[in-house]
N, C-alpha and C. Protein backbone atom coordinates (compact mmCIF):
# COMPACT_ATOMS: atom_id res chain seq x y z
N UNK A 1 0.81 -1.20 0.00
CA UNK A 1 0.00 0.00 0.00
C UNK A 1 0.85 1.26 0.00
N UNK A 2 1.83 0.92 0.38
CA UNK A 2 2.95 1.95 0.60
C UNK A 2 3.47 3.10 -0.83
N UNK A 3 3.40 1.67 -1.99
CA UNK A 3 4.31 2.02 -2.71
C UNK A 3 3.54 2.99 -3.83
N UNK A 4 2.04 2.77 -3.96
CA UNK A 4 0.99 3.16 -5.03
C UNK A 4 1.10 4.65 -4.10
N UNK A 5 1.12 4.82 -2.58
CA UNK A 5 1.25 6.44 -2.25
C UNK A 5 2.48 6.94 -2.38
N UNK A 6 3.43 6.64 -2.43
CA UNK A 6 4.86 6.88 -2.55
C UNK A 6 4.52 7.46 -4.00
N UNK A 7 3.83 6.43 -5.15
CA UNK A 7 4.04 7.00 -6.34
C UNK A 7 2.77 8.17 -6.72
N UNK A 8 2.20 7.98 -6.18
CA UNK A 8 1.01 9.52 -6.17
C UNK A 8 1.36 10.72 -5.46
N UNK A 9 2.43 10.58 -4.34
CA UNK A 9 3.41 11.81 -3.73
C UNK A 9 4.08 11.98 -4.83
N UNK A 10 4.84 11.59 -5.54
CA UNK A 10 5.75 11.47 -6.49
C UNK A 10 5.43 12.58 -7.56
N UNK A 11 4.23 11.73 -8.09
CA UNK A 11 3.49 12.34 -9.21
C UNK A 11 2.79 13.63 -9.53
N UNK A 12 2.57 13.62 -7.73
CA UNK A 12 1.70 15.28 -7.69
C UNK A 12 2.82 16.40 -7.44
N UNK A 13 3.76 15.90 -6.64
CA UNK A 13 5.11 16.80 -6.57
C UNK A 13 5.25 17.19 -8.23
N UNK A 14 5.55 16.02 -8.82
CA UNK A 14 6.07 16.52 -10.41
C UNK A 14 5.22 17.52 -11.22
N UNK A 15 3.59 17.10 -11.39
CA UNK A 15 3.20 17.99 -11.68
C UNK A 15 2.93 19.61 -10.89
N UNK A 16 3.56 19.73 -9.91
CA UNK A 16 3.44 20.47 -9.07
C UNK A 16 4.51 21.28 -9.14
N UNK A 17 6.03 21.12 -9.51
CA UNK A 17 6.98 21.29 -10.71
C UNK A 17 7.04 22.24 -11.69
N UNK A 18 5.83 21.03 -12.43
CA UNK A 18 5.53 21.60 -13.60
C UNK A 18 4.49 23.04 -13.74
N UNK A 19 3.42 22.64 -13.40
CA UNK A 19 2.95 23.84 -12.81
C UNK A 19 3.65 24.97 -12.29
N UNK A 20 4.63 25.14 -11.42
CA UNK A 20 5.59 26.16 -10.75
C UNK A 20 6.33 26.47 -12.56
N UNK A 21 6.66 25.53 -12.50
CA UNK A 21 7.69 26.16 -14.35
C UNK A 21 6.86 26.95 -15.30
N UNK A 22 5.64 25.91 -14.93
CA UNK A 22 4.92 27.14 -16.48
C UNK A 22 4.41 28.18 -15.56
N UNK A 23 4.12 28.02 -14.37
CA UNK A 23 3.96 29.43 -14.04
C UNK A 23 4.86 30.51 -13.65
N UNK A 24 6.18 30.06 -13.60
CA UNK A 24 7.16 30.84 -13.34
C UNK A 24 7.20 31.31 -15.37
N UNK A 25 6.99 30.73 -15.69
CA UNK A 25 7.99 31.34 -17.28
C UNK A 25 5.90 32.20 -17.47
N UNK A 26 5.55 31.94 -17.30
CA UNK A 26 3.66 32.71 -17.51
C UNK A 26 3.66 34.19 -16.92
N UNK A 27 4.48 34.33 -15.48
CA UNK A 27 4.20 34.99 -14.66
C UNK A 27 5.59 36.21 -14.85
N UNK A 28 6.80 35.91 -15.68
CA UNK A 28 7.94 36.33 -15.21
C UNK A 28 7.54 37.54 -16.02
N UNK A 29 8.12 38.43 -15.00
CA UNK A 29 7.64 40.21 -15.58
C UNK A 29 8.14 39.98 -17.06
N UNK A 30 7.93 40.93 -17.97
CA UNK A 30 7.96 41.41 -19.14
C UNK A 30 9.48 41.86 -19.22
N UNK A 31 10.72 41.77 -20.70
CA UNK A 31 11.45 42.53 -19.75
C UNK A 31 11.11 44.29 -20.65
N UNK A 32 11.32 45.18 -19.65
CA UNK A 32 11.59 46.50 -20.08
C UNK A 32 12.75 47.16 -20.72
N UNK A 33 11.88 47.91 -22.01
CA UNK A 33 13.16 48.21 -22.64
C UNK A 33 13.93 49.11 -21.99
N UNK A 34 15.29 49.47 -22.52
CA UNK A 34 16.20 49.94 -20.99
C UNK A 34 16.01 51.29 -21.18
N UNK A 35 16.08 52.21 -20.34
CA UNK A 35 16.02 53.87 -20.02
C UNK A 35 17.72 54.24 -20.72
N UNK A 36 17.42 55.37 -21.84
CA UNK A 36 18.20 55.84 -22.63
C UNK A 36 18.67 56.96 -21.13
N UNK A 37 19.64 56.94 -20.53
CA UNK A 37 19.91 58.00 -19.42
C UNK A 37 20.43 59.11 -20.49
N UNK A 38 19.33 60.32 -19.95
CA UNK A 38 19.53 61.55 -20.53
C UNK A 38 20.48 62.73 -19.77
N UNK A 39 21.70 62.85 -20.73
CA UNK A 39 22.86 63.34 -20.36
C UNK A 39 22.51 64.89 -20.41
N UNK A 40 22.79 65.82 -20.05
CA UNK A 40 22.67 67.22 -20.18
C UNK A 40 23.99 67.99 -19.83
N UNK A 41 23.87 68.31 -21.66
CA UNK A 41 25.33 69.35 -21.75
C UNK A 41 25.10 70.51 -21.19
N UNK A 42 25.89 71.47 -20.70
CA UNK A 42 25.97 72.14 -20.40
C UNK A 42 26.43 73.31 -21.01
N UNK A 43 26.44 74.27 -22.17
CA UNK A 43 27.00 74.31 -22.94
C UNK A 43 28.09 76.00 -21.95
N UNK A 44 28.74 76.19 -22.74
CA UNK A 44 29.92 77.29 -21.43
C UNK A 44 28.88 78.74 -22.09
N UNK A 45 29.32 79.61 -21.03
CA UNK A 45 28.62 80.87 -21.27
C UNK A 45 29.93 81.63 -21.83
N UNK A 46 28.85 82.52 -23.02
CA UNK A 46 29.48 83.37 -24.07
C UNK A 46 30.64 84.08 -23.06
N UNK A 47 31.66 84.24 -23.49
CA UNK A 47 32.34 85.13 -22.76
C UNK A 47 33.55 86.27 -23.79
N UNK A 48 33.58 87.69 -22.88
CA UNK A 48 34.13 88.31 -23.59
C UNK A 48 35.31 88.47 -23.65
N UNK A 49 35.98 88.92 -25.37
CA UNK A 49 37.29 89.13 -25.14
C UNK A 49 38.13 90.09 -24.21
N UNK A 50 39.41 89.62 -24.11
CA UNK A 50 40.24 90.34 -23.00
C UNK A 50 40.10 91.37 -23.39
N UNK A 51 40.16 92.47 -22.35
CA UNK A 51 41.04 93.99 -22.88
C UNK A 51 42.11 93.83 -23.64
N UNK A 52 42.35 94.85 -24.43
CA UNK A 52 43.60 95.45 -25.17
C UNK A 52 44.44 96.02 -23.85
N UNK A 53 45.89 94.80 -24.17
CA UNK A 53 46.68 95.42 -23.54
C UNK A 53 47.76 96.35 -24.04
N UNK A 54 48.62 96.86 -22.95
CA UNK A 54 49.66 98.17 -24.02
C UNK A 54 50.67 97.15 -24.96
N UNK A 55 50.76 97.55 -25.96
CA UNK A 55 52.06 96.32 -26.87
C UNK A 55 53.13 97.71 -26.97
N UNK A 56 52.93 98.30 -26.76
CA UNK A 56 54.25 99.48 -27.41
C UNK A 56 53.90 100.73 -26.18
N UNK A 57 54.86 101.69 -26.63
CA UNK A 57 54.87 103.49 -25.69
C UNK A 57 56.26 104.15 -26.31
N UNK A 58 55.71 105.04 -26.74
CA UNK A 58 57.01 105.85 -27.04
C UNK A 58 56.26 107.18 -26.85
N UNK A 59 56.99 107.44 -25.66
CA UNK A 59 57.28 108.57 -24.85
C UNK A 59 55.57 108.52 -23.78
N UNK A 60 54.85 109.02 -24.37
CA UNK A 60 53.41 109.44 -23.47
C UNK A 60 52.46 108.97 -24.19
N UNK A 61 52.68 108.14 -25.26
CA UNK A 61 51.83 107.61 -26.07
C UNK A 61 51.80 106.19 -26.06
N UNK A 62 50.11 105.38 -25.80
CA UNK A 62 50.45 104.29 -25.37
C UNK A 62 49.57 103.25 -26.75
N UNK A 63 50.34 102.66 -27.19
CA UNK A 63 49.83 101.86 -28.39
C UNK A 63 49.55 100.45 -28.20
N UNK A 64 47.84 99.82 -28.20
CA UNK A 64 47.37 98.96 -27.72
C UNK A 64 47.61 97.40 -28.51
N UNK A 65 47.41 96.75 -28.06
CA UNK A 65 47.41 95.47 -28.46
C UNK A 65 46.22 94.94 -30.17
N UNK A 66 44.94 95.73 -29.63
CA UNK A 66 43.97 95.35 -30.52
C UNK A 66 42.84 96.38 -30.26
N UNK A 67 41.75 96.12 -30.42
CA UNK A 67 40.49 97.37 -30.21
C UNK A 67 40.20 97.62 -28.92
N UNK A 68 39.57 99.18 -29.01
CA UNK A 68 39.19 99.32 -27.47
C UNK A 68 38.42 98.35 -27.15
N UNK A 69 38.09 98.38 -26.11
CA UNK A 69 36.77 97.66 -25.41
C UNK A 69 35.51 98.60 -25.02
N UNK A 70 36.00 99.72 -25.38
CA UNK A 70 34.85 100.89 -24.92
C UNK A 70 34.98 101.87 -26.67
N UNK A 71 33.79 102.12 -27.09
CA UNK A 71 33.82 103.16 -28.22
C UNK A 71 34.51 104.08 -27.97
N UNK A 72 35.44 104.82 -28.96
CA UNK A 72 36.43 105.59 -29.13
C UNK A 72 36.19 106.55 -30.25
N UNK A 73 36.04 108.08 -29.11
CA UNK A 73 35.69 109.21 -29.55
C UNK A 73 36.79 109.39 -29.85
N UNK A 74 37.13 110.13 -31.60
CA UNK A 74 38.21 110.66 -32.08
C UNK A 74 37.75 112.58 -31.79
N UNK A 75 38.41 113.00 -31.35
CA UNK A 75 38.18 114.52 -31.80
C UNK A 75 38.66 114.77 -33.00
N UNK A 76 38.39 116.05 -33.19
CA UNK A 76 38.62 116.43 -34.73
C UNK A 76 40.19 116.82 -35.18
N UNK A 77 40.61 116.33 -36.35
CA UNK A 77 41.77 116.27 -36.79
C UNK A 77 42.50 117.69 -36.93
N UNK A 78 43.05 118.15 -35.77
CA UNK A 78 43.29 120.10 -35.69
C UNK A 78 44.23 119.53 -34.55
N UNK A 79 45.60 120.68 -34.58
CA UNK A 79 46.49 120.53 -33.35
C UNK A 79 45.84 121.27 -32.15
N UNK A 80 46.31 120.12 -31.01
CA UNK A 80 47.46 118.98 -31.42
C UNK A 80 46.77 118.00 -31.64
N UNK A 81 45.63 117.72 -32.29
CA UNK A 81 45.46 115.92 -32.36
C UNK A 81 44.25 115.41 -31.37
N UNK A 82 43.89 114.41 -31.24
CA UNK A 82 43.23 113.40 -30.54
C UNK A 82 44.17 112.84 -29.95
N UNK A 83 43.55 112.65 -28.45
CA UNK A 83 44.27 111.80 -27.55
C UNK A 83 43.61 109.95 -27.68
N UNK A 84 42.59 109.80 -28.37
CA UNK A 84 42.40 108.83 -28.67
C UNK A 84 42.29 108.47 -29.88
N UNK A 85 42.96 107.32 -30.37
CA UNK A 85 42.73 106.94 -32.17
C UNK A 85 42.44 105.47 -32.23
N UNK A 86 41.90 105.49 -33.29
CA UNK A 86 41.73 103.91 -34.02
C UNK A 86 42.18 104.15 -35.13
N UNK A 87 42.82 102.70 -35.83
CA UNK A 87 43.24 102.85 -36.80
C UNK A 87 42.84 100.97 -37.49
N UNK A 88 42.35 100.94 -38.97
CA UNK A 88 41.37 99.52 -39.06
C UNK A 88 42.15 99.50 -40.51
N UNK A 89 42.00 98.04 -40.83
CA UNK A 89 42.55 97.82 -41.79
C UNK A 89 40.96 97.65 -42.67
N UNK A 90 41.08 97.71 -43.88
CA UNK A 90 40.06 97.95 -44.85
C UNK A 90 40.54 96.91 -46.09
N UNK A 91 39.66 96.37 -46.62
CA UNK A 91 39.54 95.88 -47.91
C UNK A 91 39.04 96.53 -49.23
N UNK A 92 39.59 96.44 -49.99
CA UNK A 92 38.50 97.26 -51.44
C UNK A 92 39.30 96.38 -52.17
N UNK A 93 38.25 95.91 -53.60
CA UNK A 93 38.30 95.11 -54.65
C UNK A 93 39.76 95.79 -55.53
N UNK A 94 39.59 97.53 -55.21
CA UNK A 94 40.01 98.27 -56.22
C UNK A 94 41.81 98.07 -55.82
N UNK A 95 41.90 98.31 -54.56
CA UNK A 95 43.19 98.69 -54.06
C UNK A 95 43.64 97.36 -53.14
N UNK A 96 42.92 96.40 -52.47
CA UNK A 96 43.22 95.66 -51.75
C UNK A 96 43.07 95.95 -50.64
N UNK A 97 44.22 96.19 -49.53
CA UNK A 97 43.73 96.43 -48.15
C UNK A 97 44.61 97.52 -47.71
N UNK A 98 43.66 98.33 -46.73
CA UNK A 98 44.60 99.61 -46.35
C UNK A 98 43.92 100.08 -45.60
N UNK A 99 44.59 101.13 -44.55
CA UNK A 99 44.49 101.66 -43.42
C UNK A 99 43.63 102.61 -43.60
N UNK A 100 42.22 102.80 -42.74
CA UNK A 100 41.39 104.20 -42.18
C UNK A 100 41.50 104.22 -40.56
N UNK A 101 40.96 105.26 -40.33
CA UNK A 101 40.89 105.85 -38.89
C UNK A 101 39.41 105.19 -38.53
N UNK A 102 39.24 105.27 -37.14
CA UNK A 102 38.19 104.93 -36.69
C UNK A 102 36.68 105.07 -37.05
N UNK A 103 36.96 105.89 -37.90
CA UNK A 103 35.40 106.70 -38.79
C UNK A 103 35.05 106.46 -39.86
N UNK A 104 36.69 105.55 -40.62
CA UNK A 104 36.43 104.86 -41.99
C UNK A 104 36.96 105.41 -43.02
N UNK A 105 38.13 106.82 -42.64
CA UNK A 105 38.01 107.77 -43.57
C UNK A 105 40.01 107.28 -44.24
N UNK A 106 39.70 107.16 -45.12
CA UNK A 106 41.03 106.79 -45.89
C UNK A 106 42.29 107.24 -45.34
N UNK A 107 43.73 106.37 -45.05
CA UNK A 107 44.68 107.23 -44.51
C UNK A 107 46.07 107.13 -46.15
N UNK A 108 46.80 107.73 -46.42
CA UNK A 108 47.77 108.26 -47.19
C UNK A 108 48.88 107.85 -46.77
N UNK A 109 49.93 107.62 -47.37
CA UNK A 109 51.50 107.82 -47.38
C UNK A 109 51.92 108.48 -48.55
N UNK A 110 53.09 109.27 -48.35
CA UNK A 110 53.89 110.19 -49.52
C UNK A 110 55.13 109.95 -49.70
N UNK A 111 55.18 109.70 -50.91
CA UNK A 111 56.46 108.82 -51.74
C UNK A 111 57.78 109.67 -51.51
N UNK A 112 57.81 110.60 -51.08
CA UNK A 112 58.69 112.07 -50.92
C UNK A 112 58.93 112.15 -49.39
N UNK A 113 58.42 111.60 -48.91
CA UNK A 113 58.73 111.24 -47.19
C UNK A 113 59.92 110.15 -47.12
N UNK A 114 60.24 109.80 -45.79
CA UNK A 114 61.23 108.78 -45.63
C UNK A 114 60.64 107.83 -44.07
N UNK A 115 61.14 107.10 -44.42
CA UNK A 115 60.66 106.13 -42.87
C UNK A 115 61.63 105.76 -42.33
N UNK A 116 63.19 106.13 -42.79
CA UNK A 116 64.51 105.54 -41.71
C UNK A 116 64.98 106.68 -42.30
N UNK A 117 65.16 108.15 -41.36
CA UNK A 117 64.49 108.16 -39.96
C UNK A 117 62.91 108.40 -40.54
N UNK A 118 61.84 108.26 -39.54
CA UNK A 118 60.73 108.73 -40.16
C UNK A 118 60.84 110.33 -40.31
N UNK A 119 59.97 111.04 -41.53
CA UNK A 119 60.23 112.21 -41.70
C UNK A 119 59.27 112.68 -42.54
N UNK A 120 58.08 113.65 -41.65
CA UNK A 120 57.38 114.12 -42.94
C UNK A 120 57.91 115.39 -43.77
N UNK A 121 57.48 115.88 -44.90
CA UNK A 121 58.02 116.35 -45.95
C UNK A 121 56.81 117.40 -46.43
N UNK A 122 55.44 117.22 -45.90
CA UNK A 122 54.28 117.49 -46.49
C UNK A 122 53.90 118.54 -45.67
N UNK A 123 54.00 119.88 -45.85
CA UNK A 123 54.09 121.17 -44.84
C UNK A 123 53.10 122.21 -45.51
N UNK A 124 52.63 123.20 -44.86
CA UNK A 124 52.09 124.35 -45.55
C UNK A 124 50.93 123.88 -46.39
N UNK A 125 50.94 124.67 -47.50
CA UNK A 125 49.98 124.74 -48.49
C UNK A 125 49.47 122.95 -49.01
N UNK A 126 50.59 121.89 -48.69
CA UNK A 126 50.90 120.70 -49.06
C UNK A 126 49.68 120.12 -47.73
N UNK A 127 49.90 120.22 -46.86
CA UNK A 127 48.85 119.69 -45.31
C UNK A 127 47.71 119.89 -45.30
N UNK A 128 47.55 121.45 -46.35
CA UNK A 128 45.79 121.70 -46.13
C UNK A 128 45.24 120.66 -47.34
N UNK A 129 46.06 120.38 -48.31
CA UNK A 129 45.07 119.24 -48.71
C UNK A 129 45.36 117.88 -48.39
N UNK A 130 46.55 117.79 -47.43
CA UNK A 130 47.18 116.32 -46.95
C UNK A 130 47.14 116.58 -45.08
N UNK A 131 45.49 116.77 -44.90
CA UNK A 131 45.84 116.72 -43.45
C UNK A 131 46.99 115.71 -43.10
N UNK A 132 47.86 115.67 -42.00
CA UNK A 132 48.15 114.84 -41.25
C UNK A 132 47.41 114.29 -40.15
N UNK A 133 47.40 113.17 -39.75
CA UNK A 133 46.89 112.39 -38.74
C UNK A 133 48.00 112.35 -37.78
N UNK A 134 46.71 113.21 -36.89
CA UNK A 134 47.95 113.78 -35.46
C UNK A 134 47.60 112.65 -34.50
N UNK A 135 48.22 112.87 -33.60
CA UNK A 135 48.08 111.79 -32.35
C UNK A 135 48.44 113.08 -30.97
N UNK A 136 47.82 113.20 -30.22
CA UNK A 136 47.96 114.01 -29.11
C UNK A 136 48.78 113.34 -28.09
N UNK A 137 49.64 114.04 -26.91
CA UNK A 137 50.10 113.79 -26.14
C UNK A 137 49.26 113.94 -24.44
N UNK A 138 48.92 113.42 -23.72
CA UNK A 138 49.45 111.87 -23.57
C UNK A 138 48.37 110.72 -24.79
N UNK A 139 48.22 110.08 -24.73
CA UNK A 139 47.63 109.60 -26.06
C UNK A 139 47.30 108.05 -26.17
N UNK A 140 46.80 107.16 -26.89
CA UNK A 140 46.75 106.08 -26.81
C UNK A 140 46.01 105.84 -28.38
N UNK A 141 46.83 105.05 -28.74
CA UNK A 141 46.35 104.40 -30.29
C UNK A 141 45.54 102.91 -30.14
N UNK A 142 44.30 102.25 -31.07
CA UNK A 142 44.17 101.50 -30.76
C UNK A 142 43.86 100.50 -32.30
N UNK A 143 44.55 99.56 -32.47
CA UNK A 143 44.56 99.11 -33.99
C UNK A 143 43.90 98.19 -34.02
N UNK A 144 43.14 97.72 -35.04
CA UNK A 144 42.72 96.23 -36.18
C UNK A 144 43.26 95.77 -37.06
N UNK A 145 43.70 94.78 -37.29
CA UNK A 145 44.30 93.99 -38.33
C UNK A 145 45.63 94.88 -39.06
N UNK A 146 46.40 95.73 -37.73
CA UNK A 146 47.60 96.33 -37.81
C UNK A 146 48.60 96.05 -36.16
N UNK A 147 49.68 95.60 -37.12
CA UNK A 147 50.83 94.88 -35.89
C UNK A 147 51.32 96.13 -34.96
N UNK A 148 50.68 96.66 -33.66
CA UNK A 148 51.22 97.76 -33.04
C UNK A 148 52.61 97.73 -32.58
N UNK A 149 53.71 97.12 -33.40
CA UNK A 149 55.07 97.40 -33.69
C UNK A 149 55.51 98.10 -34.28
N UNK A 150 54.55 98.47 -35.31
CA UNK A 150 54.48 98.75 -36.50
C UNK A 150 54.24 100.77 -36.50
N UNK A 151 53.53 100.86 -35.17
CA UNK A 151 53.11 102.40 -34.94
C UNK A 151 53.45 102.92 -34.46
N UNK A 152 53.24 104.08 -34.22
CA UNK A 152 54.65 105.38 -33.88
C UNK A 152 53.91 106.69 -34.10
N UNK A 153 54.43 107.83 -33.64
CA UNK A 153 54.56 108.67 -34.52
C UNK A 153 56.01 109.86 -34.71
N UNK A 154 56.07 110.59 -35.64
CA UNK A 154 57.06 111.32 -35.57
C UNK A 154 56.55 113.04 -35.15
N UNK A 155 57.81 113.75 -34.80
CA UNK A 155 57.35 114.94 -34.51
C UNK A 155 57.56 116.39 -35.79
N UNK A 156 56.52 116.52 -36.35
CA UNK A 156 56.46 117.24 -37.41
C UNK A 156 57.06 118.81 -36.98
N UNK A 157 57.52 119.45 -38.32
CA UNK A 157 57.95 121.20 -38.24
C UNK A 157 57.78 122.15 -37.30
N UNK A 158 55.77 121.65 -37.44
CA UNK A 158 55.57 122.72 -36.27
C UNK A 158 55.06 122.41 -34.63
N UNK A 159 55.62 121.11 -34.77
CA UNK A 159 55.66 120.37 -33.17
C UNK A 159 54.39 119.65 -33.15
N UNK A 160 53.23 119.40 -33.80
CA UNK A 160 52.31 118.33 -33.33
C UNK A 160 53.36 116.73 -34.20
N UNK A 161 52.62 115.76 -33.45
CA UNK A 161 52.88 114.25 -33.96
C UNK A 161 52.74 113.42 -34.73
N UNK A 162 52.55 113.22 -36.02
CA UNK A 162 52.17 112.48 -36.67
C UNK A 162 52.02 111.11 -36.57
N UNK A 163 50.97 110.11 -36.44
CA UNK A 163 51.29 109.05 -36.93
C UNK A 163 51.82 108.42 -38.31
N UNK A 164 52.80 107.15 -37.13
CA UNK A 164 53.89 106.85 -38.60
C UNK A 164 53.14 104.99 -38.49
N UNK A 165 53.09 104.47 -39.68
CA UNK A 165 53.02 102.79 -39.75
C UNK A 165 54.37 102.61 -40.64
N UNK A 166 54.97 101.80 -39.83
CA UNK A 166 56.26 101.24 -40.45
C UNK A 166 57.11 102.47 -40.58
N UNK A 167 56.90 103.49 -39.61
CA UNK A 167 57.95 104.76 -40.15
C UNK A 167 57.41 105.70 -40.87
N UNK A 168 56.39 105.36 -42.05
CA UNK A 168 55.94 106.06 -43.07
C UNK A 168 54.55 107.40 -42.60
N UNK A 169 54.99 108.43 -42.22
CA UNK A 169 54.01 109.31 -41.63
C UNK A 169 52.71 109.10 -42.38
N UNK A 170 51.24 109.47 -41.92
CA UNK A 170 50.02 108.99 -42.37
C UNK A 170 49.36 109.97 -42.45
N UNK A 171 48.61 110.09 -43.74
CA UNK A 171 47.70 111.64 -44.04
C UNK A 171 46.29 111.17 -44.57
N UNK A 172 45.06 112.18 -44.42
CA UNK A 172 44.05 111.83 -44.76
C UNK A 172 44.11 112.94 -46.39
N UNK A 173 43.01 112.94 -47.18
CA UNK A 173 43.34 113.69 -48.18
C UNK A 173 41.73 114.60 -48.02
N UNK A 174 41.99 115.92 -48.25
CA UNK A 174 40.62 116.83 -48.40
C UNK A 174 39.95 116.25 -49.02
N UNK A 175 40.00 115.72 -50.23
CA UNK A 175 39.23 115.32 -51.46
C UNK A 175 38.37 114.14 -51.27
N UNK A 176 38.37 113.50 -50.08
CA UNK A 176 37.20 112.61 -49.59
C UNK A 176 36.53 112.78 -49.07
N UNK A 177 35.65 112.48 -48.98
CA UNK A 177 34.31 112.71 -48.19
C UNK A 177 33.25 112.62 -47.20
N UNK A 178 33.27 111.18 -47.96
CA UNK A 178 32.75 109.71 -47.06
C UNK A 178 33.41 108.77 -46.39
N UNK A 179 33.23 107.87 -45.50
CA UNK A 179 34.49 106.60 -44.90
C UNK A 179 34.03 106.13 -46.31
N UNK A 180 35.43 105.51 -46.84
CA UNK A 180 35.89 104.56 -47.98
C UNK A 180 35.81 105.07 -49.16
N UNK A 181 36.00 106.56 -49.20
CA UNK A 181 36.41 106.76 -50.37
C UNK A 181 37.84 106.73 -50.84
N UNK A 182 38.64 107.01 -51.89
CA UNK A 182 39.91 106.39 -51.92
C UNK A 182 40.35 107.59 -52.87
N UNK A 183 39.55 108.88 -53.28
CA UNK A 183 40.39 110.01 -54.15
C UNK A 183 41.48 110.41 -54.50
N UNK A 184 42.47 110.50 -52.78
CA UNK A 184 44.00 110.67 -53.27
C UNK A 184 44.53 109.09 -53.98
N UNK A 185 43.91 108.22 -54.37
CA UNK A 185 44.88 107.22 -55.05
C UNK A 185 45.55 107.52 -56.14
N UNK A 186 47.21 107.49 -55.93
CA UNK A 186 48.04 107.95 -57.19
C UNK A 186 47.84 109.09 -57.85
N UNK A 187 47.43 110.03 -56.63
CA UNK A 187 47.53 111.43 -56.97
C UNK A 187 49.04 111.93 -57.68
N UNK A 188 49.35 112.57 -58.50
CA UNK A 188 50.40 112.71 -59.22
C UNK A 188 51.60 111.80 -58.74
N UNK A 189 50.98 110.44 -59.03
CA UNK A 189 52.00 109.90 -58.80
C UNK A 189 52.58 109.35 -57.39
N UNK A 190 52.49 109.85 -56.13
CA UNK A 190 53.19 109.59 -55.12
C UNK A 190 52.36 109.73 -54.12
N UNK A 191 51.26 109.62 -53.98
CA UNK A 191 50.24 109.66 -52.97
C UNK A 191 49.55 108.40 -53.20
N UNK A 192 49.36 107.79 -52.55
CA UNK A 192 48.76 105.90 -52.10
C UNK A 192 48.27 105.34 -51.08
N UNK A 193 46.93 105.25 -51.18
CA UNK A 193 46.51 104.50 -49.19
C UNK A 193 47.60 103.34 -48.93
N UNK A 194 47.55 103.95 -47.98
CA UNK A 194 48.63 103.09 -46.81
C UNK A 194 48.25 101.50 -46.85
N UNK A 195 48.95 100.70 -46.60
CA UNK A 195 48.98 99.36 -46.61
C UNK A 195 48.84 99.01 -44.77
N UNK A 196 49.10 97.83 -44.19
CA UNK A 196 48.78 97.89 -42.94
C UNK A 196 50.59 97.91 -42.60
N UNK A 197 51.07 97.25 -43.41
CA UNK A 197 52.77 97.64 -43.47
C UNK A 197 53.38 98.30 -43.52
N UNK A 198 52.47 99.63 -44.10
CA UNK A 198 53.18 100.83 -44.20
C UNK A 198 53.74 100.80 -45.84
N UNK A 199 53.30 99.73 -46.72
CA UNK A 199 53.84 99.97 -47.58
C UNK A 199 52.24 100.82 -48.84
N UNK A 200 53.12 100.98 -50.31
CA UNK A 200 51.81 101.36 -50.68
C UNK A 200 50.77 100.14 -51.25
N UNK A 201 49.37 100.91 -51.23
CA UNK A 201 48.78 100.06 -52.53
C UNK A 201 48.87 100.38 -53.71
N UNK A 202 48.31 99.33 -54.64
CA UNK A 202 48.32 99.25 -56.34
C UNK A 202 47.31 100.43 -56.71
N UNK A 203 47.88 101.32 -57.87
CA UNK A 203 47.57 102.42 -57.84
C UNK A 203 45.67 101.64 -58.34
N UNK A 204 44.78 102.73 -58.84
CA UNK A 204 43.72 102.17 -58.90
C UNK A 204 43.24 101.84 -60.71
N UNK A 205 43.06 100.53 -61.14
CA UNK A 205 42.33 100.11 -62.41
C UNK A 205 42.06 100.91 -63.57
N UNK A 206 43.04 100.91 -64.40
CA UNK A 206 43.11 102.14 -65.71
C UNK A 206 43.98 103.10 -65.49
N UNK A 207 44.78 104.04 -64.74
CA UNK A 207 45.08 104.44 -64.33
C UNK A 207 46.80 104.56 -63.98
């Protein structure tokens, strides 16, 4: 009698087993697809460029690294000068690239000058139509896409300063008008917007 319950314990255990299996594989959670963990950049805050520091000084005049950081009032071109200047390099199709003042207005070199030593040449009756670009004492120059190694000025006839690039003293011409006009180009010959080198540009197309 033993053995017929032995095998009905047996039997109900097994299906009892079985049951647990299919209900374990019936019952087993779902699996979930996995959580994409959402990373968050941070991206850096805009920040501004350094000040212009001094790159040059000769004597009371302090010649900056690159642009102000604050707008820069030029006063009007009459001695002695502006104690503050800009000076920007310019592009044109016609001439290539060359130096204006902060306002846009074309700057000059004269073939009749010298730059070792620097020396202007352009006096009197010659200045009222070749202002010079004075620089006041104490003073501070501030350049674009010009190497302030490169700037200077010399001390003209009647004692105001000229700015010099590369030595070569720098003049605006009456005969313009507007920022970017270019009139004195190859005025008889020896008058040429300034290069940022101080050298000249190509006179202008036909011409």
């Amino acid at each position: 009698m033993r053995l017929p319950k032995l095998i009905m314990s047996a039997s109900l255990l097994v299906t009892a087993a079985i049951a647990m299996t299919a209900c374990g594989v019936q019952s087993a959670p779902q699996s979930q697809p996995a959580q994409v963990a959402q990373k968050v950049v941070e991206l850096p805050s805009p920040t501004s460029p350094p000040p212009p520091t001094v790159a040059k000084t000769q004597k009371r005049v302090d010649i900056y690294s690159g642009a102000a950081d604050q707008p820069v009032v030029q006063a009007a071109n009459t001695a002695p000068g502006s104690h503050d200047l800009e000076l920007r390099a310019t592009t044109s199709e016609q001439i290539g690239t060359f130096l204006t003042d902060g306002n846009g207005m074309t700057l000059y070199r004269f073939d009749k000058d010298s730059n070792k030593p620097p020396k202007s040449t352009c006096n009197g009756d010659c200045a009222k139509t070749w202002p010079p670009l004075l620089i006041a004492s104490p003073g501070k120059i501030y350049p674009t896409g010009v190497d302030p190694q490169l700037l200077g000025y010399v001390e003209r006839a009647d004692g105001t300063c000229q700015v010099t690039v590369n030595g070569w003293p720098v003049y605006y011409f009456s005969g313009d008008k507007a920022p970017g006009d270019i009139n004195g180009q190859g005025v008889k010959g020896t008058w040429f917007a300034v290069s940022p080198t101080g050298g000249k540009t190509p006179p202008l197309p036909g011409k």
